[in-house]
Structure formats: C-alpha cells, structure tokens
PDB file of N, CA and C in Angstrom:
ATOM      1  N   UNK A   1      26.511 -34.399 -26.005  1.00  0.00           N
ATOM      2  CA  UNK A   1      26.517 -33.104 -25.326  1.00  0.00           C
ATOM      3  C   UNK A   1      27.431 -33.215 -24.106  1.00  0.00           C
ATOM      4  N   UNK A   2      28.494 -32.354 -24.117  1.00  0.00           N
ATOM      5  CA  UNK A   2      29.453 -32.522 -22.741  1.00  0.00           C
ATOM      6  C   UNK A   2      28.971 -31.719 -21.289  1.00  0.00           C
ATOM      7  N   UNK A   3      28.318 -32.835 -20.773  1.00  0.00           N
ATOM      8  CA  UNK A   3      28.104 -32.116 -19.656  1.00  0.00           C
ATOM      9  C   UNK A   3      28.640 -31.598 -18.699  1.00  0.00           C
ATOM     10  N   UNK A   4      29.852 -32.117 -18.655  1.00  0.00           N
ATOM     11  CA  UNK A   4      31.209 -31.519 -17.818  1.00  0.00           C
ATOM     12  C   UNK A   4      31.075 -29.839 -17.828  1.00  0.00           C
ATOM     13  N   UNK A   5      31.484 -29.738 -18.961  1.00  0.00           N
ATOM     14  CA  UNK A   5      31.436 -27.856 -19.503  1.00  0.00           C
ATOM     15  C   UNK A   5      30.273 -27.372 -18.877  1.00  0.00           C
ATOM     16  N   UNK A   6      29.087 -28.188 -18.919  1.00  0.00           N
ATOM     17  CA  UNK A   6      27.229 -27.408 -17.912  1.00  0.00           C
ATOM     18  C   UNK A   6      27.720 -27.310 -16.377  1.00  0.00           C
ATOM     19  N   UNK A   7      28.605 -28.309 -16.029  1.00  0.00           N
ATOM     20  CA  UNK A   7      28.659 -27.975 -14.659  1.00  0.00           C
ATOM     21  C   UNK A   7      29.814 -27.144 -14.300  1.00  0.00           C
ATOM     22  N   UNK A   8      30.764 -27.037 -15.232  1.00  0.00           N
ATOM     23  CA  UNK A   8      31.820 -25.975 -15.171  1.00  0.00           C
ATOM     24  C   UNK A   8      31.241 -24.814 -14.737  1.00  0.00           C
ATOM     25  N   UNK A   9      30.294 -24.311 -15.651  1.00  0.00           N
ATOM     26  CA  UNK A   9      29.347 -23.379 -16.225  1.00  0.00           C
ATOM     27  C   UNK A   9      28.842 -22.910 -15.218  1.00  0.00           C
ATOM     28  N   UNK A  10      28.032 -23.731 -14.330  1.00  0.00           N
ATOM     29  CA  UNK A  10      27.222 -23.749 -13.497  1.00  0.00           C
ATOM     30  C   UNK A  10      27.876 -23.221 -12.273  1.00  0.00           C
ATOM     31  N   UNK A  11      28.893 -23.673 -11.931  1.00  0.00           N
ATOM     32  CA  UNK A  11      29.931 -23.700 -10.913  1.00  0.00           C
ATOM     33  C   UNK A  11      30.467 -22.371 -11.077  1.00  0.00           C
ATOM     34  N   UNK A  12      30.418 -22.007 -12.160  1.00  0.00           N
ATOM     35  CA  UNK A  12      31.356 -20.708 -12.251  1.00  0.00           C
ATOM     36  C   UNK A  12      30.067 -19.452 -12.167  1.00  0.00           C
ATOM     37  N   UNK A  13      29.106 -19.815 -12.671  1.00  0.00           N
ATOM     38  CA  UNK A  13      28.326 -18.947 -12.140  1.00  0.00           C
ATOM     39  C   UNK A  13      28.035 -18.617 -10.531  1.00  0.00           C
ATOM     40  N   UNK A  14      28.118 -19.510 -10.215  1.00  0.00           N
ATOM     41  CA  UNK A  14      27.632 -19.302  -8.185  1.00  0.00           C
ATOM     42  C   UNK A  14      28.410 -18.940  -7.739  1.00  0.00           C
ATOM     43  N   UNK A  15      29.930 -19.102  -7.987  1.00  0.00           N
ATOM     44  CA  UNK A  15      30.881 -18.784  -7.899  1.00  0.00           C
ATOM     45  C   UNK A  15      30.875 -16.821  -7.990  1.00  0.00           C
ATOM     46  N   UNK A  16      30.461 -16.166  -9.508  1.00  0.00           N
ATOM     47  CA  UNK A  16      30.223 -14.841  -9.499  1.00  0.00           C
ATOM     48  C   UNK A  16      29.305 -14.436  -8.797  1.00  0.00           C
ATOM     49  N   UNK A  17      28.190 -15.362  -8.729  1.00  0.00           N
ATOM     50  CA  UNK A  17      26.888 -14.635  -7.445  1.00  0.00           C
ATOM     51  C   UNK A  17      27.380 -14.799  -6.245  1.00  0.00           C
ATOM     52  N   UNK A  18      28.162 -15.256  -5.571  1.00  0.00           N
ATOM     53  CA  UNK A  18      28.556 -15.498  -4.549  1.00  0.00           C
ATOM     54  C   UNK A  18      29.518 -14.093  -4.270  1.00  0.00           C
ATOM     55  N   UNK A  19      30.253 -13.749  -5.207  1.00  0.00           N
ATOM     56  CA  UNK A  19      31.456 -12.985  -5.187  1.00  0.00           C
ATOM     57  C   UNK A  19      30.752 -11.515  -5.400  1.00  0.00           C
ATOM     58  N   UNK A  20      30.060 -11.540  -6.464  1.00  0.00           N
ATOM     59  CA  UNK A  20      29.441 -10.077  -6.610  1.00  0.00           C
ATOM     60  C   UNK A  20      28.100  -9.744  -5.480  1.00  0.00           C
ATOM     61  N   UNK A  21      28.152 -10.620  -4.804  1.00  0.00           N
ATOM     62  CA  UNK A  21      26.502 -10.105  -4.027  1.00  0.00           C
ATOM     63  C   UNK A  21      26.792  -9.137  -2.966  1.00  0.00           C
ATOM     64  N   UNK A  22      26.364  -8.224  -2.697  1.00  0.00           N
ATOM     65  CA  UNK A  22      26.148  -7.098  -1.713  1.00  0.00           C
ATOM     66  C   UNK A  22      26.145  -8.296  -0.135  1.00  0.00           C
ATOM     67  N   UNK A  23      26.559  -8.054   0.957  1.00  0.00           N
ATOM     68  CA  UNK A  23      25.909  -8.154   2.488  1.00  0.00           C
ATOM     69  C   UNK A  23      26.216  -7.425   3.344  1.00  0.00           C
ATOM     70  N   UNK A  24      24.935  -6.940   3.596  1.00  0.00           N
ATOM     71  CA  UNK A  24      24.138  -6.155   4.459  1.00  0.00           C
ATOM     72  C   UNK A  24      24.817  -6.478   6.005  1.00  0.00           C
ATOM     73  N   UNK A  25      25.382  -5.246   6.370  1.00  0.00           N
ATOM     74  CA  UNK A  25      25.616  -5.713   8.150  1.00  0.00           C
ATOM     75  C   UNK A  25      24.234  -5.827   8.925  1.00  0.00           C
ATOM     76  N   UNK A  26      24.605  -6.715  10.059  1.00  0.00           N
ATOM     77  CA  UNK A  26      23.402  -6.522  10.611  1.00  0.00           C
ATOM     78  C   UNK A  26      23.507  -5.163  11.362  1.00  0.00           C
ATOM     79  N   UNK A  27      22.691  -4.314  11.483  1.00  0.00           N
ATOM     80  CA  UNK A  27      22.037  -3.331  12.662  1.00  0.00           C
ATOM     81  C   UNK A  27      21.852  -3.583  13.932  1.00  0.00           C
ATOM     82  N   UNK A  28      22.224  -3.353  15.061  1.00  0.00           N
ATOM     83  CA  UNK A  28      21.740  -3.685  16.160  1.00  0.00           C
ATOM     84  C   UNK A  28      20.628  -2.439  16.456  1.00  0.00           C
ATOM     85  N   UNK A  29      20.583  -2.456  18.334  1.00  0.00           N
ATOM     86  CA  UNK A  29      19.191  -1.444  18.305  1.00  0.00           C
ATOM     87  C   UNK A  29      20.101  -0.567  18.659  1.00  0.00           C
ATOM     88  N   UNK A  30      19.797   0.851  18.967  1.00  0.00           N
ATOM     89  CA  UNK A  30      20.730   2.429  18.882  1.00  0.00           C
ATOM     90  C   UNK A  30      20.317   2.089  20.716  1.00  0.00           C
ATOM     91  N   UNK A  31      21.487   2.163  21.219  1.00  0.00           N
ATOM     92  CA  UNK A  31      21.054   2.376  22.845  1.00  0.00           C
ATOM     93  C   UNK A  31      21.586   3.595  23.760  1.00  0.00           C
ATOM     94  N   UNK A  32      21.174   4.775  23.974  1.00  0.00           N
ATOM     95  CA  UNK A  32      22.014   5.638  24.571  1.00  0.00           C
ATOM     96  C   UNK A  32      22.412   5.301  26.196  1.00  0.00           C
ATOM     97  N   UNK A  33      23.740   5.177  26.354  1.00  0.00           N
ATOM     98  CA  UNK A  33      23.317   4.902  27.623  1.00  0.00           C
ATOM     99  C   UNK A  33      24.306   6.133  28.614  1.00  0.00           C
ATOM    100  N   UNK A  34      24.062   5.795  30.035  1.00  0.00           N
ATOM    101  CA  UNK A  34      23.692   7.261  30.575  1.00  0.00           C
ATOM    102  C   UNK A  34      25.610   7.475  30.752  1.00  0.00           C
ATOM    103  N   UNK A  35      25.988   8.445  31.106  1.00  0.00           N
ATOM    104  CA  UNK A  35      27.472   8.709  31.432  1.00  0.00           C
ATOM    105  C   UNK A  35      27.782   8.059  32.795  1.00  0.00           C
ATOM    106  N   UNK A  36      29.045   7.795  33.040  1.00  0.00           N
ATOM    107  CA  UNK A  36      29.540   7.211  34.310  1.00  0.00           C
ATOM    108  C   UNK A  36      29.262   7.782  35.119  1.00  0.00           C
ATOM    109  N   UNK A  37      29.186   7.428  36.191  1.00  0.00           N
ATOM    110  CA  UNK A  37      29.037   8.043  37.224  1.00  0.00           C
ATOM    111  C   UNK A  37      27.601   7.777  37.966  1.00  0.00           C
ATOM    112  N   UNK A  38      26.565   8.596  36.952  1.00  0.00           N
ATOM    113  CA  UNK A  38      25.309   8.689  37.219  1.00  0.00           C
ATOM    114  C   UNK A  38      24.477   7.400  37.569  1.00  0.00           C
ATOM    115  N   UNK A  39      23.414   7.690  38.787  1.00  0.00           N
ATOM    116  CA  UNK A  39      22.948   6.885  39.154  1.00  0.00           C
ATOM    117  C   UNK A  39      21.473   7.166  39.304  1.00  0.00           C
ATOM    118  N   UNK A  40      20.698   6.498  38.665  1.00  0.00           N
ATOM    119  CA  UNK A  40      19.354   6.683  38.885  1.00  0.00           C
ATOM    120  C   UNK A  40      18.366   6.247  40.063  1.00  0.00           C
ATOM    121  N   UNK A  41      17.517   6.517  40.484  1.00  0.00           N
ATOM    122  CA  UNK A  41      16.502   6.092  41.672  1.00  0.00           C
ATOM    123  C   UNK A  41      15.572   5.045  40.566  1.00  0.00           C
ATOM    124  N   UNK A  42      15.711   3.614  41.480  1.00  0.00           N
ATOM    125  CA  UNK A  42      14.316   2.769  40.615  1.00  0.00           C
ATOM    126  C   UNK A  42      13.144   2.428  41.908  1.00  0.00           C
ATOM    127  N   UNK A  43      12.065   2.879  41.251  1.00  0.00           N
ATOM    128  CA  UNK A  43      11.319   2.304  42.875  1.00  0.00           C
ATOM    129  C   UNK A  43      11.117   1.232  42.954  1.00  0.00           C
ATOM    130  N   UNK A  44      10.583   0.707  43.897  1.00  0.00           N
ATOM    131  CA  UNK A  44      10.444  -0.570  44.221  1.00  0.00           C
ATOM    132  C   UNK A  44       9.401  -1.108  43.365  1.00  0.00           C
ATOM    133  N   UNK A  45       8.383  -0.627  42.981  1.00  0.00           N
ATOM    134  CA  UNK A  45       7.353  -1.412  42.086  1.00  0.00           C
ATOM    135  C   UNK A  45       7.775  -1.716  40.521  1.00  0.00           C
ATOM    136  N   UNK A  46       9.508  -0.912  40.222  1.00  0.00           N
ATOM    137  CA  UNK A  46      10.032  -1.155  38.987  1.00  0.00           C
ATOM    138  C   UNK A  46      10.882  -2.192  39.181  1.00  0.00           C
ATOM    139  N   UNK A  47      11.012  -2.878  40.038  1.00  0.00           N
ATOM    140  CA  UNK A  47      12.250  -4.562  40.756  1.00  0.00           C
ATOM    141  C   UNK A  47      11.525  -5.356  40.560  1.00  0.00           C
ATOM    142  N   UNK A  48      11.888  -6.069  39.628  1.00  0.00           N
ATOM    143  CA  UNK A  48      11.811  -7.871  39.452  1.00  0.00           C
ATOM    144  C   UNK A  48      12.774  -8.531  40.019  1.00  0.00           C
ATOM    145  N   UNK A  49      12.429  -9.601  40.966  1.00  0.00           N
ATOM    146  CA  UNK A  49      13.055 -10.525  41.779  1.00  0.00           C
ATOM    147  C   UNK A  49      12.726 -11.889  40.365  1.00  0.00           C
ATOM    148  N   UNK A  50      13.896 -13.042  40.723  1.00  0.00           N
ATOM    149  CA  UNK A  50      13.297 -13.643  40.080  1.00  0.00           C
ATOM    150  C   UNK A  50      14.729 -15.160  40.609  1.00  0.00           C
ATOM    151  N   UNK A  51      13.914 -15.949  40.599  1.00  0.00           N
ATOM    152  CA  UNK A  51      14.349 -17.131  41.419  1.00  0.00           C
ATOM    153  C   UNK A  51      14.496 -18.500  40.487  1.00  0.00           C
ATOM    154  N   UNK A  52      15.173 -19.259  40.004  1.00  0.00           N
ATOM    155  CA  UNK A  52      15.601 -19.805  39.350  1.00  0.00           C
ATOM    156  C   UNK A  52      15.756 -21.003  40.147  1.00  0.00           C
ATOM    157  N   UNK A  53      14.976 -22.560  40.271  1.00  0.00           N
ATOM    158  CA  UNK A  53      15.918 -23.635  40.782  1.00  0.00           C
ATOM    159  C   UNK A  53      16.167 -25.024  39.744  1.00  0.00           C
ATOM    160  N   UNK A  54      16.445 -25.259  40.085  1.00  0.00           N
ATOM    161  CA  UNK A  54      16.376 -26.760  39.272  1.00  0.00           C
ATOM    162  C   UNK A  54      15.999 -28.095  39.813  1.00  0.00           C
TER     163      UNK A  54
END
C-alpha cells in the first residue's frame, strides 16, 4: 500500500480546508464618542487617582 499518495492526500486536503474556510473579522465594541471640541464636567467622586511604584 503506497503511503506516500495517503499523505499526498492528506496534505492536499488541509490544504482545501485551509483555503476554502470562511474568517470571521473580529468585532470590536461600537464606541460613540463625543465631537471635538466638547467638554464634559466629571465630579470629583467620578476621579480615580492611582499611584504606581516599584
């Protein structure tokens, strides 16, 4: 039995699944963000400080 030709075979198949398969973009998340210019008020109890040392 020539096994050469099974792995030909084989090879040439992954080869078409590889080639015919669909991929999917990834999606990120939808973000509206506000027009230039504009500036919002954040109060103070919406501020995270945050301190980093090593």
């Amino acid at each position: 039995m020539p096994t050469s030709s099974m792995a030909d075979i084989a090879f040439l198949l992954l080869i078409f699944f590889l080639v015919t398969t669909i991929f999917d973009e990834e999606k990120g998340l939808s973000i509206v963000l506000p027009e230039q210019g504009e500036e919002a008020e954040v109060s103070q109890k919406n501020v995270l400080h945050l301190t980093i040392q090593q």
